[in-house]
Protein backbone atom coordinates (compact mmCIF):
# COMPACT_ATOMS: atom_id res chain seq x y z
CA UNK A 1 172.11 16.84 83.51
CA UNK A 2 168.66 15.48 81.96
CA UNK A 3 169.47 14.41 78.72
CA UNK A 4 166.69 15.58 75.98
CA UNK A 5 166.31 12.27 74.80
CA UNK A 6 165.17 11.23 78.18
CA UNK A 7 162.85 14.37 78.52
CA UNK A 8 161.10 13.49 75.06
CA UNK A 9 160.36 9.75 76.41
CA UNK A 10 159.10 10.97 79.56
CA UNK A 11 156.39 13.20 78.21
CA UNK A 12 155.64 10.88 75.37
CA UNK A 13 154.96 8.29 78.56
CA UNK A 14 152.74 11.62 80.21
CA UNK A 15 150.79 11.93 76.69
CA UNK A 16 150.23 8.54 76.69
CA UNK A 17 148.68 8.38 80.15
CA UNK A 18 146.77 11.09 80.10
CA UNK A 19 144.59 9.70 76.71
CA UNK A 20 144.43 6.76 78.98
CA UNK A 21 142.46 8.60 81.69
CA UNK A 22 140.08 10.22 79.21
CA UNK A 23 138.88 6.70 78.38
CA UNK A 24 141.36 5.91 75.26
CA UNK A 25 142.82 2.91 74.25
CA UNK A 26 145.92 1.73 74.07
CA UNK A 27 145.04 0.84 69.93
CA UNK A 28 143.22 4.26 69.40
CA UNK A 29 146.64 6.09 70.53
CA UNK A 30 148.70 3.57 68.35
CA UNK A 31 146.57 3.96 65.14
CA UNK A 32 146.24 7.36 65.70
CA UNK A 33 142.30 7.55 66.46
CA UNK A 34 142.45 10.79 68.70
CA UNK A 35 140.43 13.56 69.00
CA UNK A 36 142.50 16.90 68.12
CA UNK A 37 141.04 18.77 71.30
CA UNK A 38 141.77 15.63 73.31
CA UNK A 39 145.24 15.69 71.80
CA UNK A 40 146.21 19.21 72.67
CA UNK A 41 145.16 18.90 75.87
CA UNK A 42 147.25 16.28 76.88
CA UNK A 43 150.24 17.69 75.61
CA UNK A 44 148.95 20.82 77.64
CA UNK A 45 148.41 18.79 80.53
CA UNK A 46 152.06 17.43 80.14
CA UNK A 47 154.05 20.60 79.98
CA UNK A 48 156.07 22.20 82.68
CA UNK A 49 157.95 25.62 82.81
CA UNK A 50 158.71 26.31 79.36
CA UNK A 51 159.50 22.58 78.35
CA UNK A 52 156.60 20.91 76.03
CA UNK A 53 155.98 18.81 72.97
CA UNK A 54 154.75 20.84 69.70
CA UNK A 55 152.86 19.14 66.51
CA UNK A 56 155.09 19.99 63.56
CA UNK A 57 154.81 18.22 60.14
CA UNK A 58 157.51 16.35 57.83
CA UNK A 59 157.31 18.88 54.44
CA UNK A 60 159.09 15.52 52.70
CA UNK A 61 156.23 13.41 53.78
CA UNK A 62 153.74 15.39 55.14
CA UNK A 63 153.98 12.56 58.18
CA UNK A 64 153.03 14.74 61.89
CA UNK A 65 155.58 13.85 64.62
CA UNK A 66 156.60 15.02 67.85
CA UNK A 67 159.28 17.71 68.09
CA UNK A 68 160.64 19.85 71.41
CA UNK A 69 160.27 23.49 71.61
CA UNK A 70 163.47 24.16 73.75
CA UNK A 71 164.30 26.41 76.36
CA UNK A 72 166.47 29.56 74.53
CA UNK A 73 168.84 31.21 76.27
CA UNK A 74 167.52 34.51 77.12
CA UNK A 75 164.86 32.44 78.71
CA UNK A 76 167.67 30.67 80.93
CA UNK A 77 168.84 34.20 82.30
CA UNK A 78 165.43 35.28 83.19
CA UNK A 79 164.73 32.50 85.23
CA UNK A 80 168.61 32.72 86.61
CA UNK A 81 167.45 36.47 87.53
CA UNK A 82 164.57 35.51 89.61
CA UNK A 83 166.69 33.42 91.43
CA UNK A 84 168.99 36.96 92.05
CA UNK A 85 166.31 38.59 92.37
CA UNK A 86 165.31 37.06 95.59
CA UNK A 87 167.35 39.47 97.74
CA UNK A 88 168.45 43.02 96.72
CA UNK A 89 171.50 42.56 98.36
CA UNK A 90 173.78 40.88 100.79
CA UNK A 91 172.60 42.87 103.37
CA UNK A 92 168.34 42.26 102.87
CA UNK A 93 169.82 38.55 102.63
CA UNK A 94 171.22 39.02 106.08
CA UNK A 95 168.35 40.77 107.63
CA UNK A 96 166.10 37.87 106.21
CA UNK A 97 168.17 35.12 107.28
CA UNK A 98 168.93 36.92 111.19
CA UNK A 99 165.33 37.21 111.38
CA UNK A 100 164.99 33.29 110.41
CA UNK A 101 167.60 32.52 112.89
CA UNK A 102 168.35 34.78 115.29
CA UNK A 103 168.41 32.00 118.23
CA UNK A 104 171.43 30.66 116.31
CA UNK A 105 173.60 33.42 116.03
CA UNK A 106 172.81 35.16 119.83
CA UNK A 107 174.41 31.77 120.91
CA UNK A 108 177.03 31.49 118.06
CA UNK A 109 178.29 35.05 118.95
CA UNK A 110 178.38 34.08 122.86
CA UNK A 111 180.31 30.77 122.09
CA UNK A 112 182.67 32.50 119.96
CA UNK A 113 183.54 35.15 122.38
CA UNK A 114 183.50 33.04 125.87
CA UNK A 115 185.34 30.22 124.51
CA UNK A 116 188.02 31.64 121.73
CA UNK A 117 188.12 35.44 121.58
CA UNK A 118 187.95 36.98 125.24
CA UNK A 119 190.40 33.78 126.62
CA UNK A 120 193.07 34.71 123.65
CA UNK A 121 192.20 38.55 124.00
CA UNK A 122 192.51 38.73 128.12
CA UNK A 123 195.74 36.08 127.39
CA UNK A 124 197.24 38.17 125.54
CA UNK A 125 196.66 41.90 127.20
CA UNK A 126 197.15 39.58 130.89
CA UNK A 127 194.13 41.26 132.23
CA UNK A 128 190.34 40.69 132.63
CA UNK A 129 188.84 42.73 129.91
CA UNK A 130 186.70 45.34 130.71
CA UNK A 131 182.67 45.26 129.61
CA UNK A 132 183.20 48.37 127.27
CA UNK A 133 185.81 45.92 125.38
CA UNK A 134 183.44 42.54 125.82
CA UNK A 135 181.50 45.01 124.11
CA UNK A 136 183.46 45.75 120.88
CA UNK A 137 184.84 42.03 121.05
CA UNK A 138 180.73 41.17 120.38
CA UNK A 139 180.40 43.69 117.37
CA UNK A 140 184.08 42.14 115.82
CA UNK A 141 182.55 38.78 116.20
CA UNK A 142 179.26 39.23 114.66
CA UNK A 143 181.03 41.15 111.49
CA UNK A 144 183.09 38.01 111.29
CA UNK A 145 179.91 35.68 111.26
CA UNK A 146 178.14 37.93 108.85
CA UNK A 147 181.18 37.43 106.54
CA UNK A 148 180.40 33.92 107.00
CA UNK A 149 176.70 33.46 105.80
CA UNK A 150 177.35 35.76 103.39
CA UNK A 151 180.24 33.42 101.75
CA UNK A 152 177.92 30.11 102.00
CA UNK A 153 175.21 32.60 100.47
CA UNK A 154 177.37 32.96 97.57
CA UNK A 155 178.59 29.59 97.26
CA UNK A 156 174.56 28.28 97.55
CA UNK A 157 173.88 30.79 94.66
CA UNK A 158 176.66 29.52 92.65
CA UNK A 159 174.89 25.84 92.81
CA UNK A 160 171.31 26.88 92.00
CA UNK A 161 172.66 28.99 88.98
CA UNK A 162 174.18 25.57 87.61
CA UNK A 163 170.58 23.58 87.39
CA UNK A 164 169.13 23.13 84.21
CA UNK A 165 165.44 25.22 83.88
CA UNK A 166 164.38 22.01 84.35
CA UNK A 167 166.02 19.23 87.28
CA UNK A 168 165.48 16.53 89.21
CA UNK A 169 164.20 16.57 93.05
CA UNK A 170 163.38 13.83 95.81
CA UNK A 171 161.06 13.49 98.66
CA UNK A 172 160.56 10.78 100.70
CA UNK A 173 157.14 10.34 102.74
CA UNK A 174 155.81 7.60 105.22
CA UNK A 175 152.23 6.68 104.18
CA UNK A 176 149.88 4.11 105.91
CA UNK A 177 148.58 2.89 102.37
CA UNK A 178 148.68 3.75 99.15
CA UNK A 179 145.52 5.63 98.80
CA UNK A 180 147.25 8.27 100.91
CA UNK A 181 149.18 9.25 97.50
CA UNK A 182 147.22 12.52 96.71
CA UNK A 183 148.24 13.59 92.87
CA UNK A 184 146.97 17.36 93.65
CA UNK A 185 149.03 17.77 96.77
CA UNK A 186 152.16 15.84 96.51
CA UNK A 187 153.91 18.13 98.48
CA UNK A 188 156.24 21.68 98.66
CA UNK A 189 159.26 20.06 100.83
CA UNK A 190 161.95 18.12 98.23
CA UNK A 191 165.65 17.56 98.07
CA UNK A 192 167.98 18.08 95.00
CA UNK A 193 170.17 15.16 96.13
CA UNK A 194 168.55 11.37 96.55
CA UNK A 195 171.26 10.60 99.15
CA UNK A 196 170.13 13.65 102.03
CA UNK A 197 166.52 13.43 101.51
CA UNK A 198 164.41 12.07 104.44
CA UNK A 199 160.73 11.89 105.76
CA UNK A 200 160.32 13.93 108.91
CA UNK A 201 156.94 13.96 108.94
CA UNK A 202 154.23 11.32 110.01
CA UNK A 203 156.94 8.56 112.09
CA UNK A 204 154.19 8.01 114.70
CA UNK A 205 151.88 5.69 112.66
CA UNK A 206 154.15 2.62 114.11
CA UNK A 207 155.16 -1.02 112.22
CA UNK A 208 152.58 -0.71 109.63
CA UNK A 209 153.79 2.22 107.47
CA UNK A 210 155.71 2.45 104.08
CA UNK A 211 158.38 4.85 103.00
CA UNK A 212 158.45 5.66 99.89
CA UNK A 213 160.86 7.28 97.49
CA UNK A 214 159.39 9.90 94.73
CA UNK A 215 160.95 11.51 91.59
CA UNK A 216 159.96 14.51 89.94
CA UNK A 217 160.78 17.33 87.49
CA UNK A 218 159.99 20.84 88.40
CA UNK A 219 161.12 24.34 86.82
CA UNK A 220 163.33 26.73 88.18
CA UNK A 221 160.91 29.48 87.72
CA UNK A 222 158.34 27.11 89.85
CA UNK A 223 160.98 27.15 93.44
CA UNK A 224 160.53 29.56 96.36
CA UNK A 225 163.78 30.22 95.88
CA UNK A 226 164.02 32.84 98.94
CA UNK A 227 162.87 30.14 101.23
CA UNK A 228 164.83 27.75 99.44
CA UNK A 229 168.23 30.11 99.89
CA UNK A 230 167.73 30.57 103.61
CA UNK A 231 167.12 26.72 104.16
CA UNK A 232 170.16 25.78 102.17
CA UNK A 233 172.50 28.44 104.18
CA UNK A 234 171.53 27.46 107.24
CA UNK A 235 174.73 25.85 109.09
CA UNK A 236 173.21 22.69 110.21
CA UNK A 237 169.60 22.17 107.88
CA UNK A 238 171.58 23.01 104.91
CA UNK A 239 174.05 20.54 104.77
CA UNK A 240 172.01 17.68 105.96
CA UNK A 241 169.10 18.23 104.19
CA UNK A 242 169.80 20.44 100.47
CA UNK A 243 166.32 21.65 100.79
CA UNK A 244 164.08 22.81 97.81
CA UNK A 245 160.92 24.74 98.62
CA UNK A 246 158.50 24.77 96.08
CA UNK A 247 156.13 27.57 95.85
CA UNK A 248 152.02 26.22 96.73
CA UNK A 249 149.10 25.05 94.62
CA UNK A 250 148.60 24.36 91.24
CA UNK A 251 152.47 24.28 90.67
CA UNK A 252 152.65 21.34 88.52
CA UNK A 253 155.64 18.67 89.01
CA UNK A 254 155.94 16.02 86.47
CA UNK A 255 156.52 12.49 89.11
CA UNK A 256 158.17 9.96 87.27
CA UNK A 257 159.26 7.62 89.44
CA UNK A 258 157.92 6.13 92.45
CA UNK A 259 159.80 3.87 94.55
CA UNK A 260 158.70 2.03 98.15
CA UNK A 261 161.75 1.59 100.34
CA UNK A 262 162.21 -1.80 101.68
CA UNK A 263 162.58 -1.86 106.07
CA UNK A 264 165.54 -4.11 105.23
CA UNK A 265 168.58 -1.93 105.16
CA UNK A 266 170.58 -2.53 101.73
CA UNK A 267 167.67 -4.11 100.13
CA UNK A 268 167.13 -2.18 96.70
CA UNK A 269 163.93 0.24 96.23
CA UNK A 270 161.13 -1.56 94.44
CA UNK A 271 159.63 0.52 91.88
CA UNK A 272 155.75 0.87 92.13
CA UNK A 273 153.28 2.59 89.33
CA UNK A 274 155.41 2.06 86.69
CA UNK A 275 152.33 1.72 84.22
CA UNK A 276 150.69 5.21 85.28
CA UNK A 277 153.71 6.89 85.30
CA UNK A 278 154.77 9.48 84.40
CA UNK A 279 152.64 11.62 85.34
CA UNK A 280 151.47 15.36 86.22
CA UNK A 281 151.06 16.14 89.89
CA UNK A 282 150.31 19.80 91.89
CA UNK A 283 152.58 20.89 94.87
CA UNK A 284 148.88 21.64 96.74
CA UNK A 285 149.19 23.71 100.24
C-alpha cells in the first residue's frame, strides 16, 4: 500500500514542478510569491482520480497549509463497481473472452480429449468410441474448461478489488534517446508488478538503445478494466505479464520515477530526472 505520507510528498514535488515550468523560481515558491490562479492550477494540474491537495487555513494562526481531501468510502465501492461492472455475468465474461481466444480453446479442447479423455474413456469401456460419443466427450470437456476461466476470473477479480483507488504500475520501453520520452503519450500498456514487466515493443533498433524503467500512479476508475480482465485471465499472457490496460488520451498518470536499466545484468537501475520529477503525464493513443 501507498502510504499518505508518501502521496502528500509526491504531489508537493508535482506542485513544485509545475510553478517551475510557468517560469517560477525556486525563491518565489519558498517565500510564497505566487500568483493565486497560478497556484490553483498547479494543484489542478497535479490531481488524479479523486486524490488532490486542498488550501485550508490554521483558525489558531490563520497560517494556509496543505491538507489531503481523501478518498471516502462510498467513493471506494463505486469505483470497485465499475470494475464489476465490466461484465454482466460469468457468462458475457465467457463470450468476451472465447471471442478473444477462441484459437486457444479449439486446441485446448482437442488436446484434452485426444490425449486424456477418449484414451481413459475407450480404456475403460475396451472399445473405440463411437463419433456420437467423441461428440458428447467435446461438450463435457469444454464445460470443464469454462469452469476453469471462470475460477481464474474470480480469483483475478478478487486481486483488482484489493488495490487502493490509487496504485502503483510499471512499464518498461526501449528508446533510441531520450527525446523519445513523450509526456502526452507515455503509453496504455503497464504492469502492476516491477518483476513481470517487459518491453516488447521497438527490439529492432540494435546496440544503441536504452531500456528504461518507469513508475507511475494511476486511478482505478482511469483502467480499461474489461481489457485489463481478459489479459490477466488469459492462461499464458496473464501470468507472465499481470497486464494493466489503461483507457486512451488525456488519462493523466502521475510518473514519478524514471529509471534507465543498465545492459549489465545485476547492475542496479540508475535513476534519471530526478529534478523534474514527479510529474503529470497523459496515456495518449
Amino acid at each position: 500500500m501507498i502510504e499518505m505520507s508518501l502521496l502528500e510528498k509526491l504531489m508537493n514535488n508535482c506542485i513544485k514542478n509545475s510553478l517551475i515550468q510557468n517560469g517560477y523560481s525556486i525563491k518565489e515558491i519558498m517565500d510564497g510569491n505566487i500568483k493565486e490562479n497560478d497556484l490553483d492550477n498547479a494543484i489542478k494540474d497535479c490531481c488524479i482520480g479523486n486524490i488532490c491537495l486542498s488550501k485550508v487555513k490554521v483558525i489558531k494562526d490563520g497560517i494556509e497549509k496543505w491538507e489531503w481531501s481523501k478518498l471516502e468510502w462510498e467513493q471506494k465501492a463505486k469505483i470497485n463497481r465499475l470494475i464489476n461492472q465490466a461484465f454482466k455475468s460469468y457468462d458475457d465474461f465467457y463470450e468476451d473472452w472465447e471471442g478473444w481466444n477462441s484459437d486457444y480453446i479449439e486446441e485446448q479442447i482437442d488436446d484434452r480429449v485426444e490425449y486424456i479423455y477418449k484414451p481413459n474413456l475407450e480404456k475403460k469401456l475396451g472399445r473405440e468410441i463411437t463419433e456420437e460419443e467423441e461428440k458428447e466427450l467435446k461438450k463435457k470437456v469444454e464445460e470443464n474448461l469454462k469452469e476453469d476461466i471462470i475460477g481464474t476470473y474470480e480469483d483475478i477479480m478478487d486481486v483488482f478489488e484489493d488495490f487502493n483507488d490509487i496504485f502503483i504500475v510499471y512499464r518498461m520501453i526501449t528508446i533510441k534517446d531520450f527525446n523519445d520520452l513523450n509526456c502526452e503519450e507515455i503509453g496504455k500498456y503497464w504492469s502492476w508488478d516491477k518483476n513481470r514487466v517487459e518491453a516488447h515493443w521497438r527490439k529492432d533498433f540494435g546496440k544503441e538503445t536504452k531500456s528504461i524503467l518507469i513508475t507511475g500512479l494511476v486511478s482505478k476508475k482511469d483502467v480499461n478494466w474489461r481489457d485489463t480482465i481478459l489479459l490477466n485471465t488469459h492462461p499464458y499472457l496473464g501470468e507472465e505479464e499481470a497486464e494493466i490496460r489503461m483507457n486512451e488520451n488525456k488519462i493523466p498518470i502521475i510518473i514519478t520515477e524514471i529509471e534507465l536499466i543498465p545492459k549489465i545484468t545485476g547492475k542496479k537501475y540508475i535513476p534519471i530526472f530526478k529534478e523534474q520529477l514527479p510529474m503529470k503525464c497523459y496515456v495518449g493513443k
